[in-house]
N, C-alpha and C. Protein backbone atom coordinates (compact mmCIF):
# COMPACT_ATOMS: atom_id res chain seq x y z
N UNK A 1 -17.24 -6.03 -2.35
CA UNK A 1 -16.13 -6.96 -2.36
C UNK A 1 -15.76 -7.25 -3.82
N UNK A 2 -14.56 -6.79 -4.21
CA UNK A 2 -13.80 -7.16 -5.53
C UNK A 2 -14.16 -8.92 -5.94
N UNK A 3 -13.79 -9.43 -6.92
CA UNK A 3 -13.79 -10.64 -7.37
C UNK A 3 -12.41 -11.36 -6.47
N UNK A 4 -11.41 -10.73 -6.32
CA UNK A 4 -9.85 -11.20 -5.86
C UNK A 4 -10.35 -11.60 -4.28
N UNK A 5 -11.12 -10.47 -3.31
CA UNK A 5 -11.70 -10.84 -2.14
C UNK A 5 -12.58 -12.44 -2.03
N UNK A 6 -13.61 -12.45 -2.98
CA UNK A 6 -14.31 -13.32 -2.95
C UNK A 6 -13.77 -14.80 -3.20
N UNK A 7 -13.06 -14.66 -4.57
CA UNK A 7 -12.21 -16.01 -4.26
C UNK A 7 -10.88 -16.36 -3.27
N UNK A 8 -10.38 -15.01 -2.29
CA UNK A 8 -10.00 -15.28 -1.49
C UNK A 8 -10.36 -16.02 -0.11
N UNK A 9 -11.81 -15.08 0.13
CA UNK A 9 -12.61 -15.73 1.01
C UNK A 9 -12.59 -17.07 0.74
N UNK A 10 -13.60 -17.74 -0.36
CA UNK A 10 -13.81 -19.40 -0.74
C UNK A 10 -12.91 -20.18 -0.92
N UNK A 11 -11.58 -19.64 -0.73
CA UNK A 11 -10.64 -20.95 -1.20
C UNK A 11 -10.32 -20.77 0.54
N UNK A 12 -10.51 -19.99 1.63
CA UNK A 12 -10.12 -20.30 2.89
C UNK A 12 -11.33 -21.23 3.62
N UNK A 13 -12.27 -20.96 3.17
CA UNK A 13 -13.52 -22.19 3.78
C UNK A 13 -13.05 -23.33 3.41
N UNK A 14 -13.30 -23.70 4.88
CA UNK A 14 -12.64 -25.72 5.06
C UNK A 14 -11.14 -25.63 5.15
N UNK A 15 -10.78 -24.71 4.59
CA UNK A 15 -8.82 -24.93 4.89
C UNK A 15 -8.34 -25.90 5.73
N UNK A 16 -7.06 -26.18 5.92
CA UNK A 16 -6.42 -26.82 6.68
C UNK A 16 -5.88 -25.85 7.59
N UNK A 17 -5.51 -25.62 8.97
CA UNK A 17 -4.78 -25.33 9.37
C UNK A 17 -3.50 -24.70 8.88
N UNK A 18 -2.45 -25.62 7.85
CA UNK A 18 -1.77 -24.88 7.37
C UNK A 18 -1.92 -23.69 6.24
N UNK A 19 -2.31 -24.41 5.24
CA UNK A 19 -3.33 -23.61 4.33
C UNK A 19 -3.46 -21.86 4.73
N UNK A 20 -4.34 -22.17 6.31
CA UNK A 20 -4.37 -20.59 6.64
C UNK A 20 -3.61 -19.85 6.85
N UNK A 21 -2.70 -20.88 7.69
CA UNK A 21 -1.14 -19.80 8.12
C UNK A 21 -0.39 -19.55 6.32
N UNK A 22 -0.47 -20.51 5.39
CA UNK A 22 0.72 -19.75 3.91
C UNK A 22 -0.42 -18.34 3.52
N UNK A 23 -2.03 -18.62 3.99
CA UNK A 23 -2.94 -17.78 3.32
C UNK A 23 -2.64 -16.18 3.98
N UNK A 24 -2.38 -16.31 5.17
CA UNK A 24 -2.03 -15.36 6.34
C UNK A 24 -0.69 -14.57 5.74
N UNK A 25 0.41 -15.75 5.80
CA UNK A 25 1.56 -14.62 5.00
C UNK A 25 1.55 -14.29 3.45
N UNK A 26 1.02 -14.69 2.86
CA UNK A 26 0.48 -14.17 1.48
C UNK A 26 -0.30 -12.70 1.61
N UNK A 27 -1.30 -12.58 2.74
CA UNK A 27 -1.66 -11.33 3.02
C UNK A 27 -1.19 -10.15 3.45
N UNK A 28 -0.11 -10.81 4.44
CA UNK A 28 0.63 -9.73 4.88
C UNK A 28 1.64 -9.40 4.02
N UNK A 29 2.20 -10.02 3.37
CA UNK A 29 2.87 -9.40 1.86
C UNK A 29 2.17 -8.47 1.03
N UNK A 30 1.11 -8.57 0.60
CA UNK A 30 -0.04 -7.95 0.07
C UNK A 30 0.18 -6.85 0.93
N UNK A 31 -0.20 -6.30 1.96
CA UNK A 31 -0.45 -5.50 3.16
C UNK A 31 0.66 -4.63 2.75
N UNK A 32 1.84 -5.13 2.63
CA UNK A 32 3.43 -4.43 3.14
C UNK A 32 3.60 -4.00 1.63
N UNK A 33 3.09 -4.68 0.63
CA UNK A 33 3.40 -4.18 -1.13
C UNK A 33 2.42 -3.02 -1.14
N UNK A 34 1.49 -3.29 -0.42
CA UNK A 34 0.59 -1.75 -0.90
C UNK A 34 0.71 -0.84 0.04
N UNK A 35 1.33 -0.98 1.13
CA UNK A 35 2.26 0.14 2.12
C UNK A 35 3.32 0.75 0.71
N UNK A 36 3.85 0.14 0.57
CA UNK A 36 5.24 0.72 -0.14
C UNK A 36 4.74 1.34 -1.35
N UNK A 37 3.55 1.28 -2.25
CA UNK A 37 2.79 1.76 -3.13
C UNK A 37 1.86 2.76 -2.53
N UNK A 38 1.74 2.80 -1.28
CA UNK A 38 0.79 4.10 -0.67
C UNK A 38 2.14 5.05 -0.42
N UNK A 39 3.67 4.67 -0.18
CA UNK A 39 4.81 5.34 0.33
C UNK A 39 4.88 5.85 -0.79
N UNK A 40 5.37 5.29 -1.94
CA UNK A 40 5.70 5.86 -3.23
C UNK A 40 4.46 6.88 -4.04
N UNK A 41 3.17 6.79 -3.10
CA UNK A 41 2.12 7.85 -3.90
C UNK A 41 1.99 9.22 -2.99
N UNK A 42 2.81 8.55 -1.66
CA UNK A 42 2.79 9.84 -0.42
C UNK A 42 1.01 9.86 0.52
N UNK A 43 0.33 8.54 0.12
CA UNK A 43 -0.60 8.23 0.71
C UNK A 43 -0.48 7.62 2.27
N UNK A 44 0.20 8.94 2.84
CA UNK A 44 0.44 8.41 4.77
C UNK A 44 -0.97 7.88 4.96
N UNK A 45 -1.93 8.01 5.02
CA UNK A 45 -3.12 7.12 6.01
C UNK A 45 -3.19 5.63 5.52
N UNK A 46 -3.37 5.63 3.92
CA UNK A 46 -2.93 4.23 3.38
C UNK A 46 -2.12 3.55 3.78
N UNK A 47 -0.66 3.81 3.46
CA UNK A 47 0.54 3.16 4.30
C UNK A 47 0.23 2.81 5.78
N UNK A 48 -0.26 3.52 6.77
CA UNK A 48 -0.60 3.63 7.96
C UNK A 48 -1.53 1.85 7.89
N UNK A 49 -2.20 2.38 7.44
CA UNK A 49 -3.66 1.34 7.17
C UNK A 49 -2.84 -0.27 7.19
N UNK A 50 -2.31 0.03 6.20
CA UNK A 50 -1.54 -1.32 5.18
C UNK A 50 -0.71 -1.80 6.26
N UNK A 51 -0.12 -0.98 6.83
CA UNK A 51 1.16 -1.53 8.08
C UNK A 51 0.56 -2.20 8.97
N UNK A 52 -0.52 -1.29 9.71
CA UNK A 52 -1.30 -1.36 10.80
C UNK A 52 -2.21 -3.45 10.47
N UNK A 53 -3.00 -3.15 9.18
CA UNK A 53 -3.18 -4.88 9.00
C UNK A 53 -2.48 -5.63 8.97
N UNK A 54 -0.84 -5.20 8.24
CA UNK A 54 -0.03 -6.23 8.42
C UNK A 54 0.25 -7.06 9.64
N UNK A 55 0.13 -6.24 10.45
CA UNK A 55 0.54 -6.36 12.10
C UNK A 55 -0.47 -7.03 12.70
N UNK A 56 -1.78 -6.55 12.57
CA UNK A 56 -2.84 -7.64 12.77
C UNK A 56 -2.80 -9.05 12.21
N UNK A 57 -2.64 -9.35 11.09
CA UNK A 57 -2.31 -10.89 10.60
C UNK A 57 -1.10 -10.88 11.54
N UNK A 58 -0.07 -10.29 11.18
CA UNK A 58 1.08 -11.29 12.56
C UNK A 58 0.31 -11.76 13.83
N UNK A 59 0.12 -10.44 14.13
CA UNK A 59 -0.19 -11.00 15.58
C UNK A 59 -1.26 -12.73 15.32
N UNK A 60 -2.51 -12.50 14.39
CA UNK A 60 -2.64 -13.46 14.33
C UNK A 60 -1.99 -14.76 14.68
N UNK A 61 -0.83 -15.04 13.45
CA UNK A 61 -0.16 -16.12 13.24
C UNK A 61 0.28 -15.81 14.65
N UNK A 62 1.06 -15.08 15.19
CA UNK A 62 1.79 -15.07 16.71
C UNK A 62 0.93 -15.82 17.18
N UNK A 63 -0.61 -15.70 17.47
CA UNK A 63 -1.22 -16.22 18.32
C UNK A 63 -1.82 -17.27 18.23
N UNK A 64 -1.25 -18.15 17.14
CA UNK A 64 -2.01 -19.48 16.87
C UNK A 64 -0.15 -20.57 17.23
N UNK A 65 0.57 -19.93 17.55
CA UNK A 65 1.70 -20.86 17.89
C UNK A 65 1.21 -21.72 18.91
N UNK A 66 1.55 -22.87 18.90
CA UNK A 66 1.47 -23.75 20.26
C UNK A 66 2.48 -24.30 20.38
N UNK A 67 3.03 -23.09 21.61
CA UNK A 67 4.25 -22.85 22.06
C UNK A 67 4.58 -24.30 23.22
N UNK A 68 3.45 -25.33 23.64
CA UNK A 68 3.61 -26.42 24.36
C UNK A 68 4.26 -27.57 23.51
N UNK A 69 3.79 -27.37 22.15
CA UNK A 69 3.75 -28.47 21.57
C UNK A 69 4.69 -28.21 20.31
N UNK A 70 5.03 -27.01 20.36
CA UNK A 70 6.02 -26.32 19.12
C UNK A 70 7.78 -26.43 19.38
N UNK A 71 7.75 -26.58 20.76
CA UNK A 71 9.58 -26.97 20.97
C UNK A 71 10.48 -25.69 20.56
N UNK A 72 11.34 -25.71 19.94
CA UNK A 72 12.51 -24.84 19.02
C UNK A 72 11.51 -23.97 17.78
N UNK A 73 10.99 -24.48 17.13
CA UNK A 73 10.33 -24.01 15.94
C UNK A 73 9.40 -22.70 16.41
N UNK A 74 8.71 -22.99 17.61
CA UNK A 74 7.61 -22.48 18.09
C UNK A 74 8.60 -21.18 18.43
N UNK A 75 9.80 -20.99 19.42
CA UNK A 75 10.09 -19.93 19.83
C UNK A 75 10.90 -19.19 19.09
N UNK A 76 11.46 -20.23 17.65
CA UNK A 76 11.50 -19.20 16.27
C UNK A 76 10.94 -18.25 15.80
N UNK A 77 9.80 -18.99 15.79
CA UNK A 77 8.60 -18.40 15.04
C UNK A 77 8.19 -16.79 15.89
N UNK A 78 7.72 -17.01 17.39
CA UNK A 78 8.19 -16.15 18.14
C UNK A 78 9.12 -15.24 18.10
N UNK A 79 10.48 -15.31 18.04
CA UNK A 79 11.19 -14.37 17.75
C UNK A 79 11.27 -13.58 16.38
N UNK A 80 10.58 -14.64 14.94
CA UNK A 80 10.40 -14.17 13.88
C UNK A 80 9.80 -12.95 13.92
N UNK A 81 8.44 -13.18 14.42
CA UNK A 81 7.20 -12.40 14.07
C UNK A 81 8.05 -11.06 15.16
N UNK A 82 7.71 -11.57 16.26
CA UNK A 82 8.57 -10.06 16.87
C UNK A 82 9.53 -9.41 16.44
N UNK A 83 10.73 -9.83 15.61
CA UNK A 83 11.07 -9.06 14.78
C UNK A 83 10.73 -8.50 13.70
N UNK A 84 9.77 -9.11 12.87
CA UNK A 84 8.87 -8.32 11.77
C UNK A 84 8.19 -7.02 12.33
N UNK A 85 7.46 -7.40 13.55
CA UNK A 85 6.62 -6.68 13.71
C UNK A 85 7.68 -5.10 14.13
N UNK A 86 9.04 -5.28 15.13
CA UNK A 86 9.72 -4.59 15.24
C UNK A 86 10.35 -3.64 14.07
N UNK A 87 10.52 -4.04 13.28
CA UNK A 87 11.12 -3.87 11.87
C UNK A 87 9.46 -3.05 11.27
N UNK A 88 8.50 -3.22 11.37
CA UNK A 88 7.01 -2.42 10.50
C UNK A 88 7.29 -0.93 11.58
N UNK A 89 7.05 -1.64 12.64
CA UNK A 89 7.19 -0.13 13.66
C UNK A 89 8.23 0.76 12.95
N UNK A 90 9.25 0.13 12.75
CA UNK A 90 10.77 0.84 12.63
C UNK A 90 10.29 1.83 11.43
N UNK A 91 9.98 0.91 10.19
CA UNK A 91 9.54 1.56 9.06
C UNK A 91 8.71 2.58 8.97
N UNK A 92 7.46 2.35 9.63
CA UNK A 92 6.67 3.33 9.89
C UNK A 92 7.06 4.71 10.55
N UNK A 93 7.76 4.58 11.71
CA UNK A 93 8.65 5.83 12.26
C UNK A 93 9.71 6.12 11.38
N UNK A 94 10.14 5.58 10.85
CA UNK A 94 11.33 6.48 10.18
C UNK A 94 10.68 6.74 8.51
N UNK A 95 9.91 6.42 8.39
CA UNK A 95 9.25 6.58 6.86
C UNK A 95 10.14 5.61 5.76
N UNK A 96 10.45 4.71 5.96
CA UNK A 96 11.70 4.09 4.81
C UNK A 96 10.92 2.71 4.48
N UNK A 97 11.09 3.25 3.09
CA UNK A 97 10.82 1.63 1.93
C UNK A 97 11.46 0.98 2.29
N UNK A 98 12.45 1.10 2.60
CA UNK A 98 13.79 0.44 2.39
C UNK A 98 13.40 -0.73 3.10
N UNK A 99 13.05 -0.24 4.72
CA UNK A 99 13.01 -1.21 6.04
C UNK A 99 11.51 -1.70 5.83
N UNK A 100 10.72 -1.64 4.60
CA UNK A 100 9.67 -2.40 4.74
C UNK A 100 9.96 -3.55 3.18
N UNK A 101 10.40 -3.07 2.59
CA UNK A 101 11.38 -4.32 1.55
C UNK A 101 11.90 -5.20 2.36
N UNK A 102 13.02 -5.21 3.34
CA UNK A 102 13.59 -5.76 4.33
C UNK A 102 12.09 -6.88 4.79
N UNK A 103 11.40 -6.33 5.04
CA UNK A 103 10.40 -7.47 6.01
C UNK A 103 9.34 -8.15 5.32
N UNK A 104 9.14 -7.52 3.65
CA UNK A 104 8.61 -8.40 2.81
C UNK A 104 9.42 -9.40 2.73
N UNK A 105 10.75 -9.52 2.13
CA UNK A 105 11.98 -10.61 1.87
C UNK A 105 11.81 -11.28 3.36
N UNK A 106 12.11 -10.92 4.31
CA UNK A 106 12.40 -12.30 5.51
C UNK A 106 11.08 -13.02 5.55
N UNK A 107 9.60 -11.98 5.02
CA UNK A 107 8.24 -12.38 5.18
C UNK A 107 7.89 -13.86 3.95
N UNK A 108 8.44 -13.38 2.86
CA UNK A 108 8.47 -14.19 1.77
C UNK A 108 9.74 -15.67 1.81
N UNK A 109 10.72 -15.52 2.53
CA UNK A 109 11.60 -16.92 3.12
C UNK A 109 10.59 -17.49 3.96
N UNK A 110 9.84 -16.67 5.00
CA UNK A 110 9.36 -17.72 5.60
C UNK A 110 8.05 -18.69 4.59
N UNK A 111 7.18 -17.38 3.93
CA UNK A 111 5.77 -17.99 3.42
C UNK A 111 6.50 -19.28 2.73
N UNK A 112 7.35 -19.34 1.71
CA UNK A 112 8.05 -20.87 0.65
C UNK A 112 8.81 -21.62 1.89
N UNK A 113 9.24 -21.39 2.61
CA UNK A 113 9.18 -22.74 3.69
C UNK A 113 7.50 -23.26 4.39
N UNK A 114 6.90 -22.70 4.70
CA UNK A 114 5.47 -22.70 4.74
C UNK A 114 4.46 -23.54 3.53
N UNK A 115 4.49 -23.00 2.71
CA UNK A 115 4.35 -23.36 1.23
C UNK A 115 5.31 -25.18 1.17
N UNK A 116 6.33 -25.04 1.18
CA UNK A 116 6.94 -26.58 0.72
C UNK A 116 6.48 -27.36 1.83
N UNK A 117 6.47 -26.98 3.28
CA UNK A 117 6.01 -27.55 4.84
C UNK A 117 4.45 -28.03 3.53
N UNK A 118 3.74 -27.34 3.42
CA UNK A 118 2.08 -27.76 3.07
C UNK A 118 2.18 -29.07 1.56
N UNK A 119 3.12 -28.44 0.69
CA UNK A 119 3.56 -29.70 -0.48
C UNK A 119 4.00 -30.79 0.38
N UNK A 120 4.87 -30.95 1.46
CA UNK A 120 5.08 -32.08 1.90
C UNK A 120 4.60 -33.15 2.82
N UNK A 121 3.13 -32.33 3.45
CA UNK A 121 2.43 -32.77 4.01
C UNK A 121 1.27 -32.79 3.18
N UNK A 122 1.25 -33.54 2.25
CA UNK A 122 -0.26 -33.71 1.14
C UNK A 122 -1.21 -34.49 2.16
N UNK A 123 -1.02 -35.38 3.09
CA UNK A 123 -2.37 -35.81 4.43
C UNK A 123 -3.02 -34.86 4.96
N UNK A 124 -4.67 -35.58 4.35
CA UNK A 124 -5.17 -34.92 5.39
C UNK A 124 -5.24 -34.44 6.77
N UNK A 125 -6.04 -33.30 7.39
CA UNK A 125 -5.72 -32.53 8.44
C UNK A 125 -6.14 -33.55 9.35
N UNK A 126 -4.98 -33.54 10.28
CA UNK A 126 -4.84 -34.62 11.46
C UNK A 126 -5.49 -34.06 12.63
N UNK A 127 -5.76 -32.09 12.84
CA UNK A 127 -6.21 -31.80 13.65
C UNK A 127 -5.34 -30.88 14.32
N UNK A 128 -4.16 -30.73 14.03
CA UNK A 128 -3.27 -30.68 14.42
C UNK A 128 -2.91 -28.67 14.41
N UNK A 129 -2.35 -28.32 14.91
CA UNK A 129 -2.40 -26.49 14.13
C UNK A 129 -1.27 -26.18 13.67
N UNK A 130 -1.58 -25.41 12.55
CA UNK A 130 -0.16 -25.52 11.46
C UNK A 130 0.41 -25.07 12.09
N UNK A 131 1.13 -24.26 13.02
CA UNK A 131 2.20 -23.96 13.94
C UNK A 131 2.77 -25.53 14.87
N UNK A 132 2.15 -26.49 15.34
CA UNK A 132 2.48 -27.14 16.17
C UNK A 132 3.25 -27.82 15.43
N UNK A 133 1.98 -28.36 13.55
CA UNK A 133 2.34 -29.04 12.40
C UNK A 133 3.93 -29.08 12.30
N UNK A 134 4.19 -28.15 12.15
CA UNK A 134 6.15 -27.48 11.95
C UNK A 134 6.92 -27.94 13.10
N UNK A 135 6.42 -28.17 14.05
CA UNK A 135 7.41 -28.53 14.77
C UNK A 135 8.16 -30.37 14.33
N UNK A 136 7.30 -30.63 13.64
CA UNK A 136 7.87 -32.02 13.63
C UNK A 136 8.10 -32.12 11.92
N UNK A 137 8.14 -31.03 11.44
CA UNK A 137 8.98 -30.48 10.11
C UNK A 137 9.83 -29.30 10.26
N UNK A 138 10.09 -29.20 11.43
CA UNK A 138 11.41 -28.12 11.44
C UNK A 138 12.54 -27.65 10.51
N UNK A 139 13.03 -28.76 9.75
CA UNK A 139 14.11 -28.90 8.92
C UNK A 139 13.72 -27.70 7.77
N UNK A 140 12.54 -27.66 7.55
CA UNK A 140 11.69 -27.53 6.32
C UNK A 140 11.71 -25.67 6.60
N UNK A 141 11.46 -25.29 7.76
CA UNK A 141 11.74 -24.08 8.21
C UNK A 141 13.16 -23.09 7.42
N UNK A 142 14.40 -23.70 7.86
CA UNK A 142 15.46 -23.06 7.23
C UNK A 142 15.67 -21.62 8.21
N UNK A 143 14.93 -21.57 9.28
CA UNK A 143 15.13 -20.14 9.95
C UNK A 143 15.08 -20.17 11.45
N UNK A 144 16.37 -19.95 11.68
CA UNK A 144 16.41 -19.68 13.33
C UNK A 144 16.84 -18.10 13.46
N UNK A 145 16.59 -17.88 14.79
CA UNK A 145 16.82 -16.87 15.20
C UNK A 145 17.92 -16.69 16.08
């Protein structure tokens, strides 16, 4: 494990809820920048690799929505990720940077609404899961579908 792993690991012990979800799309950016750096070296299994985790953290975040308690935000978020994830497939089959630039940028609008959602909630964790968290900071989102 690199030094970058390790203090990745330790700054996610104890997290907040939200915390994990900005930590989550920070990764999958990571994931999709070194896809496009395995594209540009012609490293298909890399790219493969890189896409393939990206998609695993979504699904993640997909699966920490609480879609009972999330309202409008929740089935955003929902339609977000399913379109990301639609859009990696796309990329991957057709081989294009292009359409994985595309899903870093909508990936990176969401992480700084995420990011300002966590600056504006400086209280401690109520318990609450950063997906539900958003629903009653919606505004803060900036993204419908």
């Amino acid at each position: 494990m690199d030094a970058r792993s390790s203090y990745r690991e330790a700054s996610i012990q104890g997290a907040s809820p939200l915390r994990l979800v900005v930590c989550l799309y920070e990764q999958a950016i990571i994931d999709l920048r070194r896809a496009i750096m395995a594209f540009e070296n012609g490293a298909v299994e890399t790219r493969t690799r890189e896409i393939n985790h990206a998609l695993l953290v979504l699904a993640h975040l997909q699966g920490s929505i609480d879609a009972d308690r999330g309202g409008e935000v929740a089935r955003n978020l929902q339609r977000f990720y399913n379109l990301v994830r639609a859009g990696l497939v796309e990329a991957q089959v057709k081989q294009s940077r292009l359409i994985l630039e595309q899903q870093i940028s909508q990936l990176t609008l969401v992480h700084e609404a995420w990011q300002q959602l966590e600056r504006d909630t400086a209280t401690p964790n109520s318990g609450r899961t950063a997906h539900s968290a958003a629903s009653s900071e919606s505004a803060h989102t900036g993204w419908n579908a």
